[in-house]
C-alpha atoms as a PDB file:
ATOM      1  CA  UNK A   1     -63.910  31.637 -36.604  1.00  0.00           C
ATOM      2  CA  UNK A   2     -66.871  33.096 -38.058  1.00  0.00           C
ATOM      3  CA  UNK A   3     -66.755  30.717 -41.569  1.00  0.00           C
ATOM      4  CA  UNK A   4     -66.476  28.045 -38.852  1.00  0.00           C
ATOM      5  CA  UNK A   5     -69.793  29.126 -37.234  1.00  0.00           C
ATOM      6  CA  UNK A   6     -71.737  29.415 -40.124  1.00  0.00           C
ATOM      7  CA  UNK A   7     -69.909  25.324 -40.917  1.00  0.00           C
ATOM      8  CA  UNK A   8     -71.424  24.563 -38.196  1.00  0.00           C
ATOM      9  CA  UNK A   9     -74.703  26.071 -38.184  1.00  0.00           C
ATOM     10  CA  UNK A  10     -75.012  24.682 -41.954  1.00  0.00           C
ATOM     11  CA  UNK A  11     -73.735  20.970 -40.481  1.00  0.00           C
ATOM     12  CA  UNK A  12     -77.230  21.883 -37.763  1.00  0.00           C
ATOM     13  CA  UNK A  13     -79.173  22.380 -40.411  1.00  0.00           C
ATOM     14  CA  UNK A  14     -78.676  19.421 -42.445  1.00  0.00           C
ATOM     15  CA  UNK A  15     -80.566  17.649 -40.044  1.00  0.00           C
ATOM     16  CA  UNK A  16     -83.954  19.194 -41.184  1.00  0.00           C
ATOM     17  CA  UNK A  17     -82.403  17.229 -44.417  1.00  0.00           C
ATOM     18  CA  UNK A  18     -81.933  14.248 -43.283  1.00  0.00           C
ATOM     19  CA  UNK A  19     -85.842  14.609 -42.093  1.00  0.00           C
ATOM     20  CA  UNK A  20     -86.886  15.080 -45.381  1.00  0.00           C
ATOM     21  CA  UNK A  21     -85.272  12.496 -46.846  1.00  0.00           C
ATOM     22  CA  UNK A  22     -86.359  10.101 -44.015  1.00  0.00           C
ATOM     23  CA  UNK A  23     -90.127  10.942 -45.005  1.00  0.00           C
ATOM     24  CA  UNK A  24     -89.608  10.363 -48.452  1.00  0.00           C
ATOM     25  CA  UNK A  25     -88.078   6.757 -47.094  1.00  0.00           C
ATOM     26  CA  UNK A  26     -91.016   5.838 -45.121  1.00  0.00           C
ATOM     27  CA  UNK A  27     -93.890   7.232 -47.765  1.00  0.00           C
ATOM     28  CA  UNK A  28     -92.051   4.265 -50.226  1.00  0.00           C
ATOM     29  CA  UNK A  29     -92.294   2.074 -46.962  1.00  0.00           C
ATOM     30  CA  UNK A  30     -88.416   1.776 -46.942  1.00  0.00           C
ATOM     31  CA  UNK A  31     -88.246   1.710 -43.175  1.00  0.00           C
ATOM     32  CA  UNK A  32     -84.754   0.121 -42.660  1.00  0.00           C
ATOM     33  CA  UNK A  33     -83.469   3.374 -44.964  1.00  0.00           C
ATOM     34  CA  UNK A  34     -85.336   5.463 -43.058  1.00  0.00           C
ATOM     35  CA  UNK A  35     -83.755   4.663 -39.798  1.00  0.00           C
ATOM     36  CA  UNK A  36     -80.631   5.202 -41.312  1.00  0.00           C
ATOM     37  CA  UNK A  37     -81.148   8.596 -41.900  1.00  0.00           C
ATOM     38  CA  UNK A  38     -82.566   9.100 -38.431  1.00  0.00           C
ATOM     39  CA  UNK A  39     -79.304   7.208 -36.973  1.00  0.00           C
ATOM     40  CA  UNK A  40     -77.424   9.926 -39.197  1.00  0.00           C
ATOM     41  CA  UNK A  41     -79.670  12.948 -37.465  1.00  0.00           C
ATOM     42  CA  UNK A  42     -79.036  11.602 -34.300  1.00  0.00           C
ATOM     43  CA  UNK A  43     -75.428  11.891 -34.627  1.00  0.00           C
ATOM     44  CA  UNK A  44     -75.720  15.490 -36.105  1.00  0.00           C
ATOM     45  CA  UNK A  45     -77.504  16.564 -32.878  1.00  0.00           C
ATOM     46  CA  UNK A  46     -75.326  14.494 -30.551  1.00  0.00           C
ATOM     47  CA  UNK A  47     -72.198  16.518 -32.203  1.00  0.00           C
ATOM     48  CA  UNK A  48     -73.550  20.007 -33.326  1.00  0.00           C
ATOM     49  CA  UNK A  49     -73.552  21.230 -29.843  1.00  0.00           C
ATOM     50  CA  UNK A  50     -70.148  20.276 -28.626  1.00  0.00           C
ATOM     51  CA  UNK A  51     -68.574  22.268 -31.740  1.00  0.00           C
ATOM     52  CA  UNK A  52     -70.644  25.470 -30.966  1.00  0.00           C
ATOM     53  CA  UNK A  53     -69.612  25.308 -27.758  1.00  0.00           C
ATOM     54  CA  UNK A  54     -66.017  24.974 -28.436  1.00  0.00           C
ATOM     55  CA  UNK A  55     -65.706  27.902 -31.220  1.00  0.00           C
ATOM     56  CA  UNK A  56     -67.956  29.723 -28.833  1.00  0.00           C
ATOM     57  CA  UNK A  57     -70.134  30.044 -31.872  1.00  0.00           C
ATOM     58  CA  UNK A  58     -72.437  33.267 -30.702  1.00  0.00           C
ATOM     59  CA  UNK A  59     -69.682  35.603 -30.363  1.00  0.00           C
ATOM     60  CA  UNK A  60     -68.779  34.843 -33.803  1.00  0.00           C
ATOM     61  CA  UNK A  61     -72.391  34.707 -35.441  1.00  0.00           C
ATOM     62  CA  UNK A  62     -74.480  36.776 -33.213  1.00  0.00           C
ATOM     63  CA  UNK A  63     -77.402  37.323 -35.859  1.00  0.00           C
ATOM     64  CA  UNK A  64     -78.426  34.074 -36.347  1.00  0.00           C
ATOM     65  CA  UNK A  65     -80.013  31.825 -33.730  1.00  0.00           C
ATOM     66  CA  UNK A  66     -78.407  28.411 -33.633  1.00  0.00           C
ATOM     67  CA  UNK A  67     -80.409  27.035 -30.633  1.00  0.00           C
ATOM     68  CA  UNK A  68     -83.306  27.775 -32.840  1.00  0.00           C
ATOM     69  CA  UNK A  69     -82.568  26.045 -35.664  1.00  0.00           C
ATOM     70  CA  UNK A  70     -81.312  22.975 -33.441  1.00  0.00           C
ATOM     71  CA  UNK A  71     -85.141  22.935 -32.247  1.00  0.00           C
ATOM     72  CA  UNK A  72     -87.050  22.849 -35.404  1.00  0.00           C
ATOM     73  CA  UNK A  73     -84.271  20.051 -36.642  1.00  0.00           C
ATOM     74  CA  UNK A  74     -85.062  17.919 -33.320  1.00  0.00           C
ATOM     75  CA  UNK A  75     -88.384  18.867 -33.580  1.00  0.00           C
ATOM     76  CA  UNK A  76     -88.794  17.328 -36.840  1.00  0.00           C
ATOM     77  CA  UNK A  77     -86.411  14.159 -36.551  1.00  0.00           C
ATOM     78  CA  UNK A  78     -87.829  12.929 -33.331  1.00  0.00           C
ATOM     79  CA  UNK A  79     -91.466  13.972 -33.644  1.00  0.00           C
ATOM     80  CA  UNK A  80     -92.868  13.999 -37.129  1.00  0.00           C
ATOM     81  CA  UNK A  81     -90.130  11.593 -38.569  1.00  0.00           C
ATOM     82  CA  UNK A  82     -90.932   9.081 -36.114  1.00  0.00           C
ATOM     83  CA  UNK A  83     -94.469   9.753 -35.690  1.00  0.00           C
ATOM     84  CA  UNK A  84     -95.307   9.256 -39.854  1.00  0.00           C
ATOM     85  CA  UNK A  85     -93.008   5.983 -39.547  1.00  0.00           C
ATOM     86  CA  UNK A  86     -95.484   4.186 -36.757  1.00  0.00           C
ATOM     87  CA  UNK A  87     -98.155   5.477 -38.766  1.00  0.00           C
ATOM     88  CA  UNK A  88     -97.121   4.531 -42.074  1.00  0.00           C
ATOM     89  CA  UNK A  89     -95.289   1.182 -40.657  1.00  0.00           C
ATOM     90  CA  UNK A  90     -99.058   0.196 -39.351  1.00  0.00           C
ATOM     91  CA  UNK A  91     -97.333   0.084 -35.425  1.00  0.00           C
ATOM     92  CA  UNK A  92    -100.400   2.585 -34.349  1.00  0.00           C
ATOM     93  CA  UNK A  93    -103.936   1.332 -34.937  1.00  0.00           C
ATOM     94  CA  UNK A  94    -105.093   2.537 -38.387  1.00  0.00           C
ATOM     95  CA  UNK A  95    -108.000   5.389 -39.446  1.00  0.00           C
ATOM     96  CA  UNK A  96    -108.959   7.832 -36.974  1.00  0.00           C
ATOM     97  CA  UNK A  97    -107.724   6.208 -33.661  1.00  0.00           C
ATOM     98  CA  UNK A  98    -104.272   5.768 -34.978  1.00  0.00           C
ATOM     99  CA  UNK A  99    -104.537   9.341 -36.414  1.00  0.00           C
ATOM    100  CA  UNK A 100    -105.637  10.931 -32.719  1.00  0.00           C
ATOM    101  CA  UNK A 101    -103.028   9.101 -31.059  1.00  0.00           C
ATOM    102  CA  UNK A 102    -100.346  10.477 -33.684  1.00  0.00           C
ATOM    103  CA  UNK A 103    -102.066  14.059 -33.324  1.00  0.00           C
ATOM    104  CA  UNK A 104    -101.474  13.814 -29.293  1.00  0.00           C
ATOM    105  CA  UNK A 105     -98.093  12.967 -29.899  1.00  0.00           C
ATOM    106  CA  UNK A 106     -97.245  15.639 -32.023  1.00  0.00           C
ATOM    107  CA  UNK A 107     -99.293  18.856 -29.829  1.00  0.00           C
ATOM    108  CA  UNK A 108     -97.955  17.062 -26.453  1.00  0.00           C
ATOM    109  CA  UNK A 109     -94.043  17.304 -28.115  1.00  0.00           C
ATOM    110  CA  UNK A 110     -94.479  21.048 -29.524  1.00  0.00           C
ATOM    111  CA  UNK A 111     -95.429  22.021 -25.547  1.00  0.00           C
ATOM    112  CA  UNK A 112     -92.596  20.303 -24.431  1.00  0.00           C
ATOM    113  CA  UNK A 113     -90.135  21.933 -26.990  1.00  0.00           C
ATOM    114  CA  UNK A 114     -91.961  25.395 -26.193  1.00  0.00           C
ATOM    115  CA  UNK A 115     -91.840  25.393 -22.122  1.00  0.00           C
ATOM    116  CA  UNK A 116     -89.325  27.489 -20.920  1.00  0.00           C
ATOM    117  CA  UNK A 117     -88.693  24.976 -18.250  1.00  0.00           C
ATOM    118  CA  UNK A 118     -88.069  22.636 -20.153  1.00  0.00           C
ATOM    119  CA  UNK A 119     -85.060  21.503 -18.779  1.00  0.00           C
ATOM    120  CA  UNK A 120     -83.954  22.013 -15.066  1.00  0.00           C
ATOM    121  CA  UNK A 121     -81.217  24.322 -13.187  1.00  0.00           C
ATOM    122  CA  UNK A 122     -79.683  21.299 -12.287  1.00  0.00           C
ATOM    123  CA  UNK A 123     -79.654  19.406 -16.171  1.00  0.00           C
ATOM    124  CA  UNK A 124     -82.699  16.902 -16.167  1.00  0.00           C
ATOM    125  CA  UNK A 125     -85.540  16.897 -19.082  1.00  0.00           C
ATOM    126  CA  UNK A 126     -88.710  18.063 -17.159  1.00  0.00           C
ATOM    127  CA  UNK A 127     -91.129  15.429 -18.503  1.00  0.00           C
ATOM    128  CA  UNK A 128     -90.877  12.620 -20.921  1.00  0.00           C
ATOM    129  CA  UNK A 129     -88.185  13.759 -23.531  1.00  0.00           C
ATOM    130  CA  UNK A 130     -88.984  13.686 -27.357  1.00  0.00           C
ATOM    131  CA  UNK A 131     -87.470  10.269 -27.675  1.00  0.00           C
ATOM    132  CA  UNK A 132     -89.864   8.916 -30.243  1.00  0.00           C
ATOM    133  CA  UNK A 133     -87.472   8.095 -32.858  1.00  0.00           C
ATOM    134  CA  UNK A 134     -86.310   5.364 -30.537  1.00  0.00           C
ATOM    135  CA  UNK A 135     -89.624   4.072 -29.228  1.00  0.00           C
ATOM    136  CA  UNK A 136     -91.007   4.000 -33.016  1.00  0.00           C
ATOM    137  CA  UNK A 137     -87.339   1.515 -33.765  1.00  0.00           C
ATOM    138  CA  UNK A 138     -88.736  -0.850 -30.608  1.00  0.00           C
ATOM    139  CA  UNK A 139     -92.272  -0.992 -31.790  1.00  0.00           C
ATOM    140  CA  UNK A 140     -91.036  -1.495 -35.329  1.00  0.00           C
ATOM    141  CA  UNK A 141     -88.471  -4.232 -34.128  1.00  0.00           C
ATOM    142  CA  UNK A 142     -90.583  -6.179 -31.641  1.00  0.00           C
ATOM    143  CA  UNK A 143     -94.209  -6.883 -33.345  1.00  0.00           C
ATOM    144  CA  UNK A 144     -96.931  -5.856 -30.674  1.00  0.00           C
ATOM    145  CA  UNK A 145    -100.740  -5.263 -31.541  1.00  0.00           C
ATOM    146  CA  UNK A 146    -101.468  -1.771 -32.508  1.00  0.00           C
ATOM    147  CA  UNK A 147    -103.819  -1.318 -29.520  1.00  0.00           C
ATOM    148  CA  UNK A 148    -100.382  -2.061 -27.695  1.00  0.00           C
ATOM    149  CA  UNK A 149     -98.726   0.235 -28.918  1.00  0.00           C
ATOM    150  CA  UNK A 150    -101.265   2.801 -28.876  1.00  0.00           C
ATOM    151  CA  UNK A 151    -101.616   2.384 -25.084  1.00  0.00           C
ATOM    152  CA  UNK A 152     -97.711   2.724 -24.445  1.00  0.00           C
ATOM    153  CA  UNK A 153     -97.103   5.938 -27.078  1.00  0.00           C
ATOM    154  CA  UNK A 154    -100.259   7.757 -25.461  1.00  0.00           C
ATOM    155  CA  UNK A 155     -98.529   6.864 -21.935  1.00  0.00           C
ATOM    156  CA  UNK A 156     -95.608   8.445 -22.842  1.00  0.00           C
ATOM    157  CA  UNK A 157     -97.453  11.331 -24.299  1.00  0.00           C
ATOM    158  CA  UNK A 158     -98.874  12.000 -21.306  1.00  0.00           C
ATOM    159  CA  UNK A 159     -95.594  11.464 -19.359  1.00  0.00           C
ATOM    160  CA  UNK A 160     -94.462  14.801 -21.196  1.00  0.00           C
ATOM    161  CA  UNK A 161     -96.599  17.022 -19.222  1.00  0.00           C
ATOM    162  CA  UNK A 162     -95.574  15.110 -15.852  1.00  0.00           C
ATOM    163  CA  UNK A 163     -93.196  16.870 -13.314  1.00  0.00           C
ATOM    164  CA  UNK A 164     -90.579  13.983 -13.302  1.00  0.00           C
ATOM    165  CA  UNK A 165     -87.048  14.129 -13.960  1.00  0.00           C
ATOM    166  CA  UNK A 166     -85.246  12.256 -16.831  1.00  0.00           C
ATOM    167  CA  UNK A 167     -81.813  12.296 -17.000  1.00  0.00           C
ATOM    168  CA  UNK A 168     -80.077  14.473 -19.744  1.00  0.00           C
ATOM    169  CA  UNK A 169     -77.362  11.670 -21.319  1.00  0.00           C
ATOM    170  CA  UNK A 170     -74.362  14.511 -21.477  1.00  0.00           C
ATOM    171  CA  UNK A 171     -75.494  16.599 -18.914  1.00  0.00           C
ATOM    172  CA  UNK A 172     -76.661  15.218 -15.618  1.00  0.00           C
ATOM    173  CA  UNK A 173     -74.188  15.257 -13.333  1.00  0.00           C
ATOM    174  CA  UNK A 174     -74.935  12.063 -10.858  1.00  0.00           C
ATOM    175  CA  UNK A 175     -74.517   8.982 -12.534  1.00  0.00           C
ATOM    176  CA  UNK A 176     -73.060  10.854 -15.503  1.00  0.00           C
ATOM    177  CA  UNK A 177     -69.968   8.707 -16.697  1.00  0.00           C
ATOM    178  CA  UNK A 178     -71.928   5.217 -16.346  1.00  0.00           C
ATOM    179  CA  UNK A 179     -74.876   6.616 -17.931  1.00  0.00           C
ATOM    180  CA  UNK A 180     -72.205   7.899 -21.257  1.00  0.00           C
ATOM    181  CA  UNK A 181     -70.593   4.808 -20.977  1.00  0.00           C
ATOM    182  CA  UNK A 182     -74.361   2.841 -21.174  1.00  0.00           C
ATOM    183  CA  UNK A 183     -75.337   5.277 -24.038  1.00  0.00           C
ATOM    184  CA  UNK A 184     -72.040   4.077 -25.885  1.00  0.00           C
ATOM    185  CA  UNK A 185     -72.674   0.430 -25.628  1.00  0.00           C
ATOM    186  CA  UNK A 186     -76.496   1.434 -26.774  1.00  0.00           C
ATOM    187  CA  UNK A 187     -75.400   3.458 -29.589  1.00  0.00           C
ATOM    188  CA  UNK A 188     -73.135   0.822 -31.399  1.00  0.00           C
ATOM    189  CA  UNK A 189     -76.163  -2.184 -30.123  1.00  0.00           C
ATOM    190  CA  UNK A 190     -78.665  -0.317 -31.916  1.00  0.00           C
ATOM    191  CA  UNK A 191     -76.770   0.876 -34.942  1.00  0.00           C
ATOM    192  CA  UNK A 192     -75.992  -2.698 -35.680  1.00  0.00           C
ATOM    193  CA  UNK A 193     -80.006  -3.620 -35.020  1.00  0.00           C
ATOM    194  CA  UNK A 194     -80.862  -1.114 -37.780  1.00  0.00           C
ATOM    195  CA  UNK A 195     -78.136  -2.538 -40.370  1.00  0.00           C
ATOM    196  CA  UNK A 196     -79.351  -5.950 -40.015  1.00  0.00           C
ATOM    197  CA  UNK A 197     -82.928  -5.203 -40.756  1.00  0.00           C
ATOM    198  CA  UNK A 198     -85.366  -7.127 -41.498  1.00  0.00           C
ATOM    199  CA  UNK A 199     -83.448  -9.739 -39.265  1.00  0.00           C
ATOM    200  CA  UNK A 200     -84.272  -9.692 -36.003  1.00  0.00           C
ATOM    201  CA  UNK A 201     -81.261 -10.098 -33.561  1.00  0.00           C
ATOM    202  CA  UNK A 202     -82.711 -10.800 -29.687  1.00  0.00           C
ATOM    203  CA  UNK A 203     -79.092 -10.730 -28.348  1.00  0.00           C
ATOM    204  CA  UNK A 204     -78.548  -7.445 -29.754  1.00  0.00           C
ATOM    205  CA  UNK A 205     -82.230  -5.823 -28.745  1.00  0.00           C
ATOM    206  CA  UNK A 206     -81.765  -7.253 -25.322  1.00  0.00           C
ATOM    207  CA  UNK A 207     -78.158  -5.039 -25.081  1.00  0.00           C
ATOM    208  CA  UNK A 208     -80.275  -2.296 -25.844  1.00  0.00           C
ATOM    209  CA  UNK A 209     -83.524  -2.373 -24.090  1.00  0.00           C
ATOM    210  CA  UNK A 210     -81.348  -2.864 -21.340  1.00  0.00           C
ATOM    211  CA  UNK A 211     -79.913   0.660 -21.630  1.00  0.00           C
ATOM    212  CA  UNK A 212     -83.640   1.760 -21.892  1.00  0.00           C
ATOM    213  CA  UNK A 213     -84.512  -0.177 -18.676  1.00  0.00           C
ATOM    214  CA  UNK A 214     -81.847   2.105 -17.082  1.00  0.00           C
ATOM    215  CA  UNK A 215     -82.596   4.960 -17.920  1.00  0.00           C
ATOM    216  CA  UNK A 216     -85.950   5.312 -16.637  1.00  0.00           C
ATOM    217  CA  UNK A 217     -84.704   3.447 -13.384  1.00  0.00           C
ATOM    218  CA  UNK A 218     -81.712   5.374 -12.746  1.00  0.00           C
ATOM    219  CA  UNK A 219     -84.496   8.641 -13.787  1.00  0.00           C
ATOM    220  CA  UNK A 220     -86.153   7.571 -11.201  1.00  0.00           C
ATOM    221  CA  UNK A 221     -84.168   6.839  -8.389  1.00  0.00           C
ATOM    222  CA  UNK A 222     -82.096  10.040  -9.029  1.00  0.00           C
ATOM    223  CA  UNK A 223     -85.751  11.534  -8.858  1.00  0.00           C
ATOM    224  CA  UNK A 224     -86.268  10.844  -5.631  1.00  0.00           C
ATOM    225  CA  UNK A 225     -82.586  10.330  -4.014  1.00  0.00           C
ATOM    226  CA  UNK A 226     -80.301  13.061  -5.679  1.00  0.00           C
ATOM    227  CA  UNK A 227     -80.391  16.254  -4.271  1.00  0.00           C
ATOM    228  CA  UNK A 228     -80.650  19.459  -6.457  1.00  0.00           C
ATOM    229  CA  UNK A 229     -77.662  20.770  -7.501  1.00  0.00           C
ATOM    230  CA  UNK A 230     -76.296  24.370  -8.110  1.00  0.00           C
ATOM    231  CA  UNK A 231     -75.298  24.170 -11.818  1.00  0.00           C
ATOM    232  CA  UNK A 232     -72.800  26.925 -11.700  1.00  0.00           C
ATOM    233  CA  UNK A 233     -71.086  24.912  -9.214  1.00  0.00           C
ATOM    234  CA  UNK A 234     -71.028  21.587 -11.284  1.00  0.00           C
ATOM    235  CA  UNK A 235     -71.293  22.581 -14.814  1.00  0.00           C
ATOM    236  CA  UNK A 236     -70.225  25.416 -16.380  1.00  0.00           C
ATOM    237  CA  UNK A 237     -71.250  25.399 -20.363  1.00  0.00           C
ATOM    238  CA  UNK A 238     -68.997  28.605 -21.374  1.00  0.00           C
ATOM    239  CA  UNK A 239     -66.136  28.272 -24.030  1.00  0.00           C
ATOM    240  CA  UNK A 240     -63.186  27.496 -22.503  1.00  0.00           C
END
């Protein structure tokens, strides 16, 4: 069980990687490539979790600090990744205005991977999640002005110091099997959007903005209309 802990701390840390090689993607401006790879560290992180869980991988490698490395790998493949793509892609106004905007991103992100509230008792993102590898796909997919886009990734910026709600995909409770069953239907809609770059398929982005649309709706409502719950009632995250 131990070998199979340090597997899967090794399979963690091949996102940080898959971040490099993204970079070196979108310095030669190959952006569909570069997605790619982020699609591949998305799927890392979506996975690395479940198989720590299920080895219960600290009691087998209690000297190294998984949760850790799983930080600086998101931390790098859905901040700076994403961030050098809009800049680099020309989505975010160019010179110093672009480079302020990308500079916001990047300090408002490291306080929200750094506050110890980060997430709540009952399994909600406190604040806008680091979701910028997706946003940077949208701008990159549907052609806006850069002052555009500047205005909606400084909104969002902002939105990370906010004391909303979002809904954790795998974790919150209320709405939780329509919301994995949405996120499916998302994940294959936007896998296919990335393969058939440069095309642009609106049947395909409508499938998933509409996911998006949900998300911060049903964030929302459950915001306001869900009551909080006691996690060690609902949710118990220990092996077994």
């Amino acid at each position: 069980m131990r070998r199979w802990g340090w597997l899967i701390h090794f399979y963690t840390g091949c996102g940080t990687v898959a971040a490099l090689v993204a970079l070196d993607y979108i310095e030669h401006e190959r952006f569909r490539a570069a997605f790619l790879v982020m699609a591949a560290a998305l799927f890392i992180d979506a996975t690395d979790g479940s198989l720590a869980r299920a080895i219960a991988i600290r009691r087998h490698v209690p000297e190294f600090d998984g949760a850790m490395l799983d930080n600086i790998t998101d931390y790098l493949n859905y901040v700076l990744v994403p961030v050098m793509l809009m800049r680099r892609a020309r989505i975010l106004p160019a010179g110093t205005p672009g480079m302020l905007i990308a500079a916001f991103v990047m300090l408002a992100s490291g306080y929200g991977f750094c506050r110890v509230d980060a997430k709540t008792p009952d399994h909600y993102f406190r604040g806008f999640p680091s979701y910028w590898n997706i946003l940077a796909l949208y701008l990159f997919l549907i052609p806006l002005p850069p002052r555009c886009s500047a205005i909606i990734v400084t909104v969002l910026a902002v939105l990370v110091f906010a004391p909303i709600k979002f809904i954790y995909p795998s974790r919150t409770l209320p709405m939780r099997r329509t919301t994995l069953i949405f996120a499916a239907i998302w994940s294959v809609t936007t896998f296919m959007l990335v393969l058939r770059m440069p095309q642009r398929e609106p049947l395909l982005l409508g499938l998933s903005l509409a996911f998006v649309v949900y998300y911060f709706l049903a964030s929302w409502a459950l915001q306001w209309l869900a009551p909080p719950i006691d996690p060690g009632l609902v949710y118990d995250e220990s092996p077994g």
